[in-house]
N, C-alpha and C. Protein backbone atom coordinates (compact mmCIF):
# COMPACT_ATOMS: atom_id res chain seq x y z
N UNK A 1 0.85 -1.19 0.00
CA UNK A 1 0.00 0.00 0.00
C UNK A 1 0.89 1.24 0.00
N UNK A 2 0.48 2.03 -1.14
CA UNK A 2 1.18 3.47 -1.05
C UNK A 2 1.03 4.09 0.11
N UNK A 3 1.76 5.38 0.01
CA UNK A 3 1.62 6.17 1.75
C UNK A 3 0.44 7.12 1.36
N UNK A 4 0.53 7.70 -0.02
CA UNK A 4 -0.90 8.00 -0.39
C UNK A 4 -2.19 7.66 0.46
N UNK A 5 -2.31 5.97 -0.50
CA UNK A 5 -3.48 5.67 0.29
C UNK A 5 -3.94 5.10 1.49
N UNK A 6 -2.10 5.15 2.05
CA UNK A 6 -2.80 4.58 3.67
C UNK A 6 -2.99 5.58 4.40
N UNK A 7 -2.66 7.13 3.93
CA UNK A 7 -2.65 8.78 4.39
C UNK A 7 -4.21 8.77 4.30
N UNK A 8 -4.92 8.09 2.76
CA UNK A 8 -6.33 8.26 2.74
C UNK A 8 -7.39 7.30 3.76
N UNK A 9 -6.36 6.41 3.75
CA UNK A 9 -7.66 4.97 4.79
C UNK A 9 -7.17 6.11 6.06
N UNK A 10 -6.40 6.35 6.76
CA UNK A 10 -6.31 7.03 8.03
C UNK A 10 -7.00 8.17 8.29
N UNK A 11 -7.33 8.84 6.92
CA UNK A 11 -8.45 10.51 7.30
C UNK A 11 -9.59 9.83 6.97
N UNK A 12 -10.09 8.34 6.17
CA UNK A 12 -11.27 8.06 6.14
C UNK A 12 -11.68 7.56 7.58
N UNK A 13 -11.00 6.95 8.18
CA UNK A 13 -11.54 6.59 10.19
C UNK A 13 -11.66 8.17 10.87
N UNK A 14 -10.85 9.18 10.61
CA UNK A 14 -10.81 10.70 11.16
C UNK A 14 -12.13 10.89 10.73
N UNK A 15 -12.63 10.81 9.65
CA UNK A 15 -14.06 11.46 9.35
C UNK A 15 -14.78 10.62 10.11
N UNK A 16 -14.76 9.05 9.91
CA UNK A 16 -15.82 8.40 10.34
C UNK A 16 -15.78 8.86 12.03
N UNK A 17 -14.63 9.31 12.64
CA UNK A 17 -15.20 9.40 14.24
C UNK A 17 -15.60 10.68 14.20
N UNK A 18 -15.27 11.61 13.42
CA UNK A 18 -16.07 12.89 13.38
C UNK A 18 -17.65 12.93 13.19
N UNK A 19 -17.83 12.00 12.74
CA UNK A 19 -19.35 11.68 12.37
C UNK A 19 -20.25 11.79 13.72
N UNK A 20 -19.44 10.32 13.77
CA UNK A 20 -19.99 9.58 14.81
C UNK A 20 -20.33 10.39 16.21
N UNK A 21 -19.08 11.33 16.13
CA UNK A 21 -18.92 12.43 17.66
C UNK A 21 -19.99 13.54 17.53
N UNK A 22 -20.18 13.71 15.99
CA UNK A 22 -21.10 14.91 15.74
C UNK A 22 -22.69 14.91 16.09
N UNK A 23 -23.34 13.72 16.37
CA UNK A 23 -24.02 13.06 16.72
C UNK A 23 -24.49 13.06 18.13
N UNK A 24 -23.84 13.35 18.88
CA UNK A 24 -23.98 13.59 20.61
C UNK A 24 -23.63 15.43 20.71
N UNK A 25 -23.49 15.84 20.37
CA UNK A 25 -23.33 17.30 19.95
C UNK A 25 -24.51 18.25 20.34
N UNK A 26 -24.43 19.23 20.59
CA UNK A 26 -25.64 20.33 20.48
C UNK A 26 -25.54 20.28 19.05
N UNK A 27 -26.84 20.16 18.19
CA UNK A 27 -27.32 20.03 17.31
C UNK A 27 -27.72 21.60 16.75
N UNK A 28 -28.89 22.00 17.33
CA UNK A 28 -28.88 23.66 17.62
C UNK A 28 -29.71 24.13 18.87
N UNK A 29 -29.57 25.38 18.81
CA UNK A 29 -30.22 26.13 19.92
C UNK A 29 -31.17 26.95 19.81
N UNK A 30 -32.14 27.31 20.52
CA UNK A 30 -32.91 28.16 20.43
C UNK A 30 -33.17 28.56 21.99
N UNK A 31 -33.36 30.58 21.86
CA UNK A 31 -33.00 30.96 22.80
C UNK A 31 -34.00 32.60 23.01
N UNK A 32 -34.53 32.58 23.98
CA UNK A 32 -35.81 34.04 23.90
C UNK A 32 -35.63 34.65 25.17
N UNK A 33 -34.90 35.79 25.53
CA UNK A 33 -35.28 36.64 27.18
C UNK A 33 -36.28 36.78 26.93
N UNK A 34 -37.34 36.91 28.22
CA UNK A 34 -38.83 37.18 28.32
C UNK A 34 -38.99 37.32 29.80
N UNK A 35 -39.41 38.54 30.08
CA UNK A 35 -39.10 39.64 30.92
C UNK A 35 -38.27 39.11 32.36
N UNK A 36 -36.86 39.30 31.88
CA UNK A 36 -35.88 38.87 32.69
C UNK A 36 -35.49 37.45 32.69
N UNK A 37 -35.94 36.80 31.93
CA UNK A 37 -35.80 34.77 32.24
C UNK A 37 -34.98 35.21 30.78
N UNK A 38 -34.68 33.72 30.63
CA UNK A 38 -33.99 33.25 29.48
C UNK A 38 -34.59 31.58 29.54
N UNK A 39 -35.27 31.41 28.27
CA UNK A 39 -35.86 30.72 28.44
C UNK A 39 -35.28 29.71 27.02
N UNK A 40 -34.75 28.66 27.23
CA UNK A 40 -33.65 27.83 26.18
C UNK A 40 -34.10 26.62 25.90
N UNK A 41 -33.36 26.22 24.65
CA UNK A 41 -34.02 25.11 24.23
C UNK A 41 -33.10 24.21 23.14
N UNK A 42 -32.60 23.24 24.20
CA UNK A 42 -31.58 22.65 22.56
C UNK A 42 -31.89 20.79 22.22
N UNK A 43 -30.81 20.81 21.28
CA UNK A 43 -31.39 19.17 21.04
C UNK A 43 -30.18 19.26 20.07
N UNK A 44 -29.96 17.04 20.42
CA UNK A 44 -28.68 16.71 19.60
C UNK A 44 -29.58 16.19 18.49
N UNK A 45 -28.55 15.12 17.96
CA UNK A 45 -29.00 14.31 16.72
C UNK A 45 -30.18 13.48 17.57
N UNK A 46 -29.89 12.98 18.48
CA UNK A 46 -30.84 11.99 19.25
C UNK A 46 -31.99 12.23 19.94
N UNK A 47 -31.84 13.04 21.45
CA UNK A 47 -32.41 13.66 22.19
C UNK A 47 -32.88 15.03 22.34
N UNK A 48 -33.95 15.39 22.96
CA UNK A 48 -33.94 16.85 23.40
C UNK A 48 -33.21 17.19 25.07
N UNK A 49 -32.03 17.89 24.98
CA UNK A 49 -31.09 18.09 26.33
C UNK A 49 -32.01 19.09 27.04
N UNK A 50 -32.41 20.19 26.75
CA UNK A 50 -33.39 20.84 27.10
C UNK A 50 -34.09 21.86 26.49
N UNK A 51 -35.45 21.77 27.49
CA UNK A 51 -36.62 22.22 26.79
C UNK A 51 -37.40 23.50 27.98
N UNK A 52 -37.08 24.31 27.68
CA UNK A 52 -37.37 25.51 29.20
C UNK A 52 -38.66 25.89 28.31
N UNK A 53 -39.50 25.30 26.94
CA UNK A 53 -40.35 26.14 26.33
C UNK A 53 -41.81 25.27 27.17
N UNK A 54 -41.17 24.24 27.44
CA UNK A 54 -42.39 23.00 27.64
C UNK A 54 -43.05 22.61 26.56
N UNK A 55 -42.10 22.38 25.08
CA UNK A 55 -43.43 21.77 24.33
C UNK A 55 -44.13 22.63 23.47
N UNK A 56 -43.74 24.13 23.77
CA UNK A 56 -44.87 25.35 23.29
C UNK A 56 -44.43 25.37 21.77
N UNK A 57 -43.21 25.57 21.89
CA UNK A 57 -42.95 25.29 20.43
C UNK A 57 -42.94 24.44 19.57
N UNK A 58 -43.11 23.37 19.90
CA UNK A 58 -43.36 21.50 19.25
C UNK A 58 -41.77 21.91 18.31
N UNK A 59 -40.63 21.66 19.27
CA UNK A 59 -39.43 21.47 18.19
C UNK A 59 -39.17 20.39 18.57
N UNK A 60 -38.27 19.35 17.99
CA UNK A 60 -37.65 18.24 18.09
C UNK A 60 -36.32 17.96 17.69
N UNK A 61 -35.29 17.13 17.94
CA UNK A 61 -34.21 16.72 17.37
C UNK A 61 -34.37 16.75 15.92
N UNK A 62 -33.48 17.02 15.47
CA UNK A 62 -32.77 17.01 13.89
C UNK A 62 -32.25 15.66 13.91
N UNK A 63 -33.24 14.56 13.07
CA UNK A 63 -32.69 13.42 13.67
C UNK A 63 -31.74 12.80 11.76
N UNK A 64 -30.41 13.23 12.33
CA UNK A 64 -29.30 12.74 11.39
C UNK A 64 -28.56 11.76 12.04
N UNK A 65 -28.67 11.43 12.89
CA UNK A 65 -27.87 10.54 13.83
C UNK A 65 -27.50 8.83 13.24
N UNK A 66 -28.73 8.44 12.90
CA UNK A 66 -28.70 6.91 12.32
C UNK A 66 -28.48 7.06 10.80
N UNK A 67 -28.67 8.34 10.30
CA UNK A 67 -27.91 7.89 8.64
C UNK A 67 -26.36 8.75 8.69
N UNK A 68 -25.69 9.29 10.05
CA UNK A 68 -24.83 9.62 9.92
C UNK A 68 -23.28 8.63 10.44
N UNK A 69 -24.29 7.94 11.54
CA UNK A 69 -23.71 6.83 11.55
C UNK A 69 -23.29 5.97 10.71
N UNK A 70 -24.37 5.95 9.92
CA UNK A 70 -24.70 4.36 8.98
C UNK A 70 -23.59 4.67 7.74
N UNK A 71 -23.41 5.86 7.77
CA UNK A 71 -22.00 6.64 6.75
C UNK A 71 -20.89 6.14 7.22
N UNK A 72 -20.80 6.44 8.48
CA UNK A 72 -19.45 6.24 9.25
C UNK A 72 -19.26 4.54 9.16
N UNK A 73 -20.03 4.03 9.55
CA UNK A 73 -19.47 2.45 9.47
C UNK A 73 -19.59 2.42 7.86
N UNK A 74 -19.87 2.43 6.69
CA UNK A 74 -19.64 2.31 5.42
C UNK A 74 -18.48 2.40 5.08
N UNK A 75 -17.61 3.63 5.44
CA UNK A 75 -16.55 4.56 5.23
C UNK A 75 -15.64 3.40 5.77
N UNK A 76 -15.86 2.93 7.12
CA UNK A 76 -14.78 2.27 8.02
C UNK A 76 -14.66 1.05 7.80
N UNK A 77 -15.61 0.39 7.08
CA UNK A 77 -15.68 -0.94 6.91
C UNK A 77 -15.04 -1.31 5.85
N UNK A 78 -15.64 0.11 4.11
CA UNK A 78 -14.95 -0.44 3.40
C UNK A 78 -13.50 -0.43 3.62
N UNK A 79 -13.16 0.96 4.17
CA UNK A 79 -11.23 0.83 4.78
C UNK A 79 -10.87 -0.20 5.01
N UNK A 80 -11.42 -1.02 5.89
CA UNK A 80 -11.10 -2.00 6.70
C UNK A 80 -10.76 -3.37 5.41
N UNK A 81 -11.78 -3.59 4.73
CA UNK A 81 -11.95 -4.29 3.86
C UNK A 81 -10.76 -4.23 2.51
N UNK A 82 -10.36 -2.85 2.22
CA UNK A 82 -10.24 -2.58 0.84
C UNK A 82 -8.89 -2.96 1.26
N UNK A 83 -7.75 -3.29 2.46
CA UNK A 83 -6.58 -3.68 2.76
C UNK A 83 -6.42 -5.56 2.54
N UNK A 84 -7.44 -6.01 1.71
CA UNK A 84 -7.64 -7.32 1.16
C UNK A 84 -8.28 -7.33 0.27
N UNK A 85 -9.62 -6.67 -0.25
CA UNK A 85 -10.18 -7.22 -1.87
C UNK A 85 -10.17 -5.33 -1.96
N UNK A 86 -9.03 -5.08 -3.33
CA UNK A 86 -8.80 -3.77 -3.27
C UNK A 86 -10.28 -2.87 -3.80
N UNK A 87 -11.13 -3.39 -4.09
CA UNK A 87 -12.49 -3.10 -5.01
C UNK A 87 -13.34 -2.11 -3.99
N UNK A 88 -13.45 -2.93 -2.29
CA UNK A 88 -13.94 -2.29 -1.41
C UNK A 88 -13.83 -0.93 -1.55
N UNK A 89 -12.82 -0.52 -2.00
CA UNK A 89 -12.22 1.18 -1.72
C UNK A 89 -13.45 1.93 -2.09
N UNK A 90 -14.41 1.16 -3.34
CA UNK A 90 -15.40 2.06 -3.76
C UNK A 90 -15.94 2.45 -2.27
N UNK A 91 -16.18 1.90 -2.03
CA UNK A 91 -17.24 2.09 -0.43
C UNK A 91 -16.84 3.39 0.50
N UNK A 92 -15.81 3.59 0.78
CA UNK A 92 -15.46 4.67 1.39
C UNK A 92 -16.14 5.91 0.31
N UNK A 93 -15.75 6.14 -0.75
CA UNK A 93 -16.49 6.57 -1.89
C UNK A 93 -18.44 7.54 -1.77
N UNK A 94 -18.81 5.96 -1.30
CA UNK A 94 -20.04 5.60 -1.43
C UNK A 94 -20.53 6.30 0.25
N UNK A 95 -19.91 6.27 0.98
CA UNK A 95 -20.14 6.33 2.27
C UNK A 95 -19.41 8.12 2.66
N UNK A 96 -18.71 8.68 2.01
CA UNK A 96 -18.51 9.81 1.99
C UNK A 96 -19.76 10.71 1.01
N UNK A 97 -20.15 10.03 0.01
CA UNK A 97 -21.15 11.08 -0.35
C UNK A 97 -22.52 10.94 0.24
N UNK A 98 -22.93 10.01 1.33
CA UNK A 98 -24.08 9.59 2.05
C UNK A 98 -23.79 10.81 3.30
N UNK A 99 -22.61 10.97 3.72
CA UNK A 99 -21.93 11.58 5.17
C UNK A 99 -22.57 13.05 4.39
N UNK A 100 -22.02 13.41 3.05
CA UNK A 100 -22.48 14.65 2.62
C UNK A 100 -23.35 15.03 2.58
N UNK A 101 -24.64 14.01 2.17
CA UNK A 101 -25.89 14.10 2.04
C UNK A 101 -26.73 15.07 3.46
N UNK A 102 -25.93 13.68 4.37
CA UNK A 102 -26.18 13.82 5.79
C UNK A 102 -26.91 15.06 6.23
N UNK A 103 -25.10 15.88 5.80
CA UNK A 103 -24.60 17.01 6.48
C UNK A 103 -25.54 18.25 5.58
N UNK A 104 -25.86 18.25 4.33
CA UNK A 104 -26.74 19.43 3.69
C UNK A 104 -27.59 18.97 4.25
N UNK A 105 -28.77 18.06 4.77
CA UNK A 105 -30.17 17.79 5.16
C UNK A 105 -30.12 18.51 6.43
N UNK A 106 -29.09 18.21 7.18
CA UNK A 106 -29.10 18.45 8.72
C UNK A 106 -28.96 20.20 8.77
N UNK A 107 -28.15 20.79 7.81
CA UNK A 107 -28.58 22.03 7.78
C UNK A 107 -29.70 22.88 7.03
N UNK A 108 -30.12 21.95 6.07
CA UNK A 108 -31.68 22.48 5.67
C UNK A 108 -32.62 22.87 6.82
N UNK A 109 -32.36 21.30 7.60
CA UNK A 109 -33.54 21.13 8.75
C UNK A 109 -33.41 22.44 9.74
N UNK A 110 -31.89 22.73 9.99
CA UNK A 110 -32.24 23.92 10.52
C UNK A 110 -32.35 25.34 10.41
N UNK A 111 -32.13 25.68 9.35
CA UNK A 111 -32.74 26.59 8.15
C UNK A 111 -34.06 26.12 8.27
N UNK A 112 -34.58 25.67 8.03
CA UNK A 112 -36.33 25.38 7.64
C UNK A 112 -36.59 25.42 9.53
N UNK A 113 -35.88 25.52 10.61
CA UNK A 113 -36.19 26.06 11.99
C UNK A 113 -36.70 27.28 11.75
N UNK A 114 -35.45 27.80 11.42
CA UNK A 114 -35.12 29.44 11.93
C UNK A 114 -36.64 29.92 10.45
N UNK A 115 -36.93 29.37 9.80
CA UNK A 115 -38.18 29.85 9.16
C UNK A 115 -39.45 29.64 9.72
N UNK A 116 -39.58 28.36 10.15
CA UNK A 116 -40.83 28.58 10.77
C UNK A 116 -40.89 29.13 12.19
N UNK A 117 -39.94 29.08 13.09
CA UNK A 117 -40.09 30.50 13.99
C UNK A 117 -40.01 31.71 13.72
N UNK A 118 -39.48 32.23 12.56
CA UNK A 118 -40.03 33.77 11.92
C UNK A 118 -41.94 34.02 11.87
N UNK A 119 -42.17 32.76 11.13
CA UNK A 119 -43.49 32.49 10.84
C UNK A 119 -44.05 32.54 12.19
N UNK A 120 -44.11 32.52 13.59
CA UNK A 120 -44.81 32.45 14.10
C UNK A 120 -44.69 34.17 14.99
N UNK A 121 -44.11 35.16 14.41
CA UNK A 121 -44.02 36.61 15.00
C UNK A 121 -44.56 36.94 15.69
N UNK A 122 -43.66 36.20 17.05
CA UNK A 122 -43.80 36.62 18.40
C UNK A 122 -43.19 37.99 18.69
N UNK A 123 -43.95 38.47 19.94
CA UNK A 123 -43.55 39.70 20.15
C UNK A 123 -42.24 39.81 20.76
N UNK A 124 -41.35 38.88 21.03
CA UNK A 124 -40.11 38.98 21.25
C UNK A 124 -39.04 38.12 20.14
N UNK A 125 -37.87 38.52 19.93
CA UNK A 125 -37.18 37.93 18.60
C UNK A 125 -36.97 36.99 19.55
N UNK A 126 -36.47 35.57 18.67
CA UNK A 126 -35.67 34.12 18.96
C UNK A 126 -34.43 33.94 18.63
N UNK A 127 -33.72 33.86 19.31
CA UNK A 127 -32.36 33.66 19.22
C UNK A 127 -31.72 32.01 18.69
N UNK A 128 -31.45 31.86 17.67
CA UNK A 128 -31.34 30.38 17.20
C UNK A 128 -29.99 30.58 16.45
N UNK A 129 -29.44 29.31 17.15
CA UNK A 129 -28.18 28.80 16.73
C UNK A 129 -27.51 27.41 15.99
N UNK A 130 -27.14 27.53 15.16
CA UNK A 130 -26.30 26.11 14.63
C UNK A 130 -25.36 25.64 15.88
N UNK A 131 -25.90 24.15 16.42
CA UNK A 131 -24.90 24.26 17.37
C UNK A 131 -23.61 23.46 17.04
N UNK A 132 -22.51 22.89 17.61
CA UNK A 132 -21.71 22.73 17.14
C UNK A 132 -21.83 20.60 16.62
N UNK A 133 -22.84 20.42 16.61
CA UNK A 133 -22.41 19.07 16.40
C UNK A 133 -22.51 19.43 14.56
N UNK A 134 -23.87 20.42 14.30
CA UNK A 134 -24.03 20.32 12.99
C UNK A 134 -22.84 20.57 12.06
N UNK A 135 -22.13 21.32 13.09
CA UNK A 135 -20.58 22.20 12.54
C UNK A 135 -19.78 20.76 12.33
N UNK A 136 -19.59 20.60 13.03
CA UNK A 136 -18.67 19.36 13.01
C UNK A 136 -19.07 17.95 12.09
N UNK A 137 -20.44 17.88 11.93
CA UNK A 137 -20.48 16.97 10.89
C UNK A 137 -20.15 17.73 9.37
N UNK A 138 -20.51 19.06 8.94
CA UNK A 138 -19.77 19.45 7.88
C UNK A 138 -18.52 19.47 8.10
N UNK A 139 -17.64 19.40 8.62
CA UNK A 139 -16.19 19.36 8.76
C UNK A 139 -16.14 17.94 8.65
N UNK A 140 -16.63 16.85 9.08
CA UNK A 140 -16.76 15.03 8.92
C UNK A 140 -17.03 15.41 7.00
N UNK A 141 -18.19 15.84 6.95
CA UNK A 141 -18.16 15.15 5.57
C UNK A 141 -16.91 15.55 4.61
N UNK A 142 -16.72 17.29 4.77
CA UNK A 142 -15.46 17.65 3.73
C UNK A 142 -14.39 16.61 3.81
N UNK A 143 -13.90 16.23 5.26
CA UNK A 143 -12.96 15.48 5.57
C UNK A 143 -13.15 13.99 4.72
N UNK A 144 -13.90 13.52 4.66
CA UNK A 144 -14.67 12.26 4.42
C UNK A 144 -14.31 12.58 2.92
N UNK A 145 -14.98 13.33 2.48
CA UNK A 145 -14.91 13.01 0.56
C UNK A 145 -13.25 13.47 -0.16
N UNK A 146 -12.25 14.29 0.75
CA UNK A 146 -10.93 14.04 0.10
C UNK A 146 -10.10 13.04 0.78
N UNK A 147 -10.51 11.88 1.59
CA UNK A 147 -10.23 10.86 2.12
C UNK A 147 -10.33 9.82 1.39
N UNK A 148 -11.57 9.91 0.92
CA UNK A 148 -11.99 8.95 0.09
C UNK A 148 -11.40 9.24 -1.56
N UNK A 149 -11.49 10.51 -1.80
CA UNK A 149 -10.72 10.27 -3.10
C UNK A 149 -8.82 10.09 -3.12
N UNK A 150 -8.07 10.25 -2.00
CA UNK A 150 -6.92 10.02 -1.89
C UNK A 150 -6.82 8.29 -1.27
N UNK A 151 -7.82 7.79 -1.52
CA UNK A 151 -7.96 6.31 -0.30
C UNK A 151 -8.03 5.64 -1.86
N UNK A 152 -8.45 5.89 -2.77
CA UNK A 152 -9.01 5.38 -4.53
C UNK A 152 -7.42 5.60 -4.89
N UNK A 153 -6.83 6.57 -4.91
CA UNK A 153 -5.57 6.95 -5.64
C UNK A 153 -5.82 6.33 -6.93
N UNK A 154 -6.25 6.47 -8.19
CA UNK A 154 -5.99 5.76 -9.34
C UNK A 154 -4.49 6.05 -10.06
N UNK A 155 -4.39 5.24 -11.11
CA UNK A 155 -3.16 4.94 -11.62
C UNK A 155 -3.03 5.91 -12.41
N UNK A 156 -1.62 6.59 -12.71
CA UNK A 156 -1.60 7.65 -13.18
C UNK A 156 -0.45 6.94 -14.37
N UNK A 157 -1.50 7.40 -15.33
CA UNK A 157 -0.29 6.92 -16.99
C UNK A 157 0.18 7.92 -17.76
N UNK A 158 1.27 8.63 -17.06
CA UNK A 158 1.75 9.66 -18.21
C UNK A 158 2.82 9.03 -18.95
N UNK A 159 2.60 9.87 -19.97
CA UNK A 159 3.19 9.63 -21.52
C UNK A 159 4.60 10.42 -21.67
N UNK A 160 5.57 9.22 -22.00
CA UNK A 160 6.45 10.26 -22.30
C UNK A 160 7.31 9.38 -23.84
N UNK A 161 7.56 10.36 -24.40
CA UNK A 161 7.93 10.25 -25.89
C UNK A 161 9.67 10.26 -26.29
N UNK A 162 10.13 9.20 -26.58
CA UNK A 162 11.62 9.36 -27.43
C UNK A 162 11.80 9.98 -28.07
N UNK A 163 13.13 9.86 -28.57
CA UNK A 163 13.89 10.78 -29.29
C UNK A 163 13.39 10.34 -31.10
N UNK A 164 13.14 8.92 -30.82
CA UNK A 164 12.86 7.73 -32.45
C UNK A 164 10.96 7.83 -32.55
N UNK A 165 10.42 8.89 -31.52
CA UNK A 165 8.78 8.54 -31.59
C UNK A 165 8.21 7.90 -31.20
N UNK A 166 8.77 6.97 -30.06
CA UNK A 166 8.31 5.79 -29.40
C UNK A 166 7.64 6.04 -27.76
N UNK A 167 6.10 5.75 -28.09
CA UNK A 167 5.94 6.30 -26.77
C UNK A 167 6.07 5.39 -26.05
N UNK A 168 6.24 5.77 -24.75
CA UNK A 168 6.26 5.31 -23.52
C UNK A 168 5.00 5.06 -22.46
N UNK A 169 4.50 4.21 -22.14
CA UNK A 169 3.48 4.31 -20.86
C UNK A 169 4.02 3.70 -19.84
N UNK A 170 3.90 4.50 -18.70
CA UNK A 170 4.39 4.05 -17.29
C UNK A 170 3.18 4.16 -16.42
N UNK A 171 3.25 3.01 -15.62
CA UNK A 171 1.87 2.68 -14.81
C UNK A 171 2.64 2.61 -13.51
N UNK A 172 2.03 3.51 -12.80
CA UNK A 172 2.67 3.51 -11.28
C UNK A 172 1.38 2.28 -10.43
N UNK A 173 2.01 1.65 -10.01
CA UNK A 173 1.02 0.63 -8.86
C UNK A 173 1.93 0.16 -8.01
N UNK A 174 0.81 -0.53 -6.94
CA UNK A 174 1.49 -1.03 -5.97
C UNK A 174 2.76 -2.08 -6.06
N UNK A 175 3.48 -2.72 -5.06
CA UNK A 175 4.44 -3.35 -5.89
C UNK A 175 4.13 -4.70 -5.27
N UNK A 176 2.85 -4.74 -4.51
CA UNK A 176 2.43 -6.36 -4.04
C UNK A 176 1.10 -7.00 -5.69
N UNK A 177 1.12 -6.00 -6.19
CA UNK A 177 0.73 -6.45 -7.46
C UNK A 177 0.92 -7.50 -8.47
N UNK A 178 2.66 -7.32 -8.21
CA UNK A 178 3.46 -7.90 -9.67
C UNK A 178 4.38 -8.60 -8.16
N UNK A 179 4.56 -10.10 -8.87
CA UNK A 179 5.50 -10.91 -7.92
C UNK A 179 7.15 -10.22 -8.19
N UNK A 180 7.83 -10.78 -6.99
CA UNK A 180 8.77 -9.57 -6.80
C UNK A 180 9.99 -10.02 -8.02
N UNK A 181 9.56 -11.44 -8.29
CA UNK A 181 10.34 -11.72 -9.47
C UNK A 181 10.04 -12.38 -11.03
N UNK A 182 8.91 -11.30 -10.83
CA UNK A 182 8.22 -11.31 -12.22
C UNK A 182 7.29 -12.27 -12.37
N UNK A 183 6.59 -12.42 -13.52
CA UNK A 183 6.16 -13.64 -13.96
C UNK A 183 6.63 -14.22 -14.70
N UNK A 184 6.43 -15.94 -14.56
CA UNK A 184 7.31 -17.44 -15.53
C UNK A 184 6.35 -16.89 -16.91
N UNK A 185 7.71 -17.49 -17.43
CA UNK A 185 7.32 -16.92 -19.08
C UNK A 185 8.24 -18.53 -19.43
N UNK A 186 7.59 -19.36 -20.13
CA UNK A 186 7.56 -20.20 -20.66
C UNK A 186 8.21 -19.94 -22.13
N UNK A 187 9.64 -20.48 -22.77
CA UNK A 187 10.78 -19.92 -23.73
C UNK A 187 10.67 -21.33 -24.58
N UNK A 188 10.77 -21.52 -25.25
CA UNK A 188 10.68 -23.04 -26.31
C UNK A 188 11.89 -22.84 -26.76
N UNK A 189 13.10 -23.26 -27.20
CA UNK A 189 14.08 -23.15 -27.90
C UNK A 189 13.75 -23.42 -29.28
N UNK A 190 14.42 -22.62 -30.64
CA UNK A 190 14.26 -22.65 -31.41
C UNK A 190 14.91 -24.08 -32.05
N UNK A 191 14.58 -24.23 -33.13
CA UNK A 191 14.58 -25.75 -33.50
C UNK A 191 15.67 -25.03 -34.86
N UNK A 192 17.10 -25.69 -34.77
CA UNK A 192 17.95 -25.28 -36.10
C UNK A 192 17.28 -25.37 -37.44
N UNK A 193 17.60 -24.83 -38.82
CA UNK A 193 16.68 -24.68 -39.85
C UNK A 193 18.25 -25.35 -40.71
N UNK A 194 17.29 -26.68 -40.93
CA UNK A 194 18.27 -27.47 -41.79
C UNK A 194 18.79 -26.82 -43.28
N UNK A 195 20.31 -27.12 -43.47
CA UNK A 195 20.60 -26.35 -45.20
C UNK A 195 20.14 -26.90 -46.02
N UNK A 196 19.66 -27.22 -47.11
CA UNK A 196 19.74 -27.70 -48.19
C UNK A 196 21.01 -28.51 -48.98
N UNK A 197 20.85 -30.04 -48.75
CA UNK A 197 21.52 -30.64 -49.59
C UNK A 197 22.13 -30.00 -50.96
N UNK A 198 23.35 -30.04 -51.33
CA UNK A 198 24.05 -29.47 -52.72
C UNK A 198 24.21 -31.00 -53.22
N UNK A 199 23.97 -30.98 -54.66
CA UNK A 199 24.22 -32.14 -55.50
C UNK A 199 25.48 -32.11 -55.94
């Protein structure tokens, strides 16, 4: 394995625990003084941590938690995998653009918050925040999709040309590819080519 792509299997587990961590996180916040109180309200991927509204507002978790996970073990498994059937690698691939998905939904959802509490123009403004787990799963996914494309490394065939016009292709790969002393090539000896009798 190149240092390339074991640089890439090592930031693909960095994303996958970024995921995974982003997930137990303040998700976001929402926050209203009302005459002298401060009255707060947050929630992770999972749970609501607290709720000082009682309910008044019917908000709930931003629930990214089980498809952000379900990224993270994709990502880690194929790693895990692609260090024996090299094909797996797609998977990290596959599991970085799911992590991405994740991460735009989870901030729609709270964008589409901060709109429908406009919509309800209370006589005091709401204070609403991205909290930091959502932060941190966009930092998982960026991390995640140049992980995954340095974890693929494809073969790079540049061309280079003689002096007589003869091109050249050079294929850089691994070197557990090709046995270290080639492959048996099977040689027949040529059979002498009898002269012709002179009379």
């Amino acid at each position: 394995m190149t240092t390339r792509r074991l640089f890439g299997a090592v930031l693909v587990f960095v994303a996958a625990g970024l995921a995974v961590a982003a997930t137990f996180l303040n998700a976001y916040s929402v926050q209203v003084d009302l005459q002298g109180r401060t009255l707060r309200y947050e929630a992770s991927a999972w749970v609501t941590e607290r709720d000082d509204f009682r309910g008044a507002l019917m908000l709930g978790p931003i629930e990214y938690g089980e498809p952000a996970v379900g990224a993270a073990l994709v990502m880690a498994l194929a790693t895990v995998l692609a260090f024996r059937i090299p094909a797996a690698r797609v998977g990290s691939l596959l599991g970085a653009g799911l992590l991405a998905g994740v991460a735009w939904s989870a901030v729609s959802s709270v964008q589409g918050t901060i709109s429908k509490l406009k919509e309800l123009e209370a006589p005091v403004p709401f204070d609403i925040e991205q909290g930091d787990g959502v932060t941190m799963l966009i930092v998982a996914a960026g991390v995640a999709v140049v992980s995954a494309v340095l974890h693929q490394e494809l073969p790079r065939q540049p061309r280079e040309t003689t002096a007589d016009g003869v091109v050249i292709h050079q294929i850089e790969a691994d070197e557990s590819e090709t046995p270290p002393y080639g492959f048996p090539v099977i040689v027949e000896p040529l059979e002498p080519k009898e002269e012709p009798k002179s009379d």
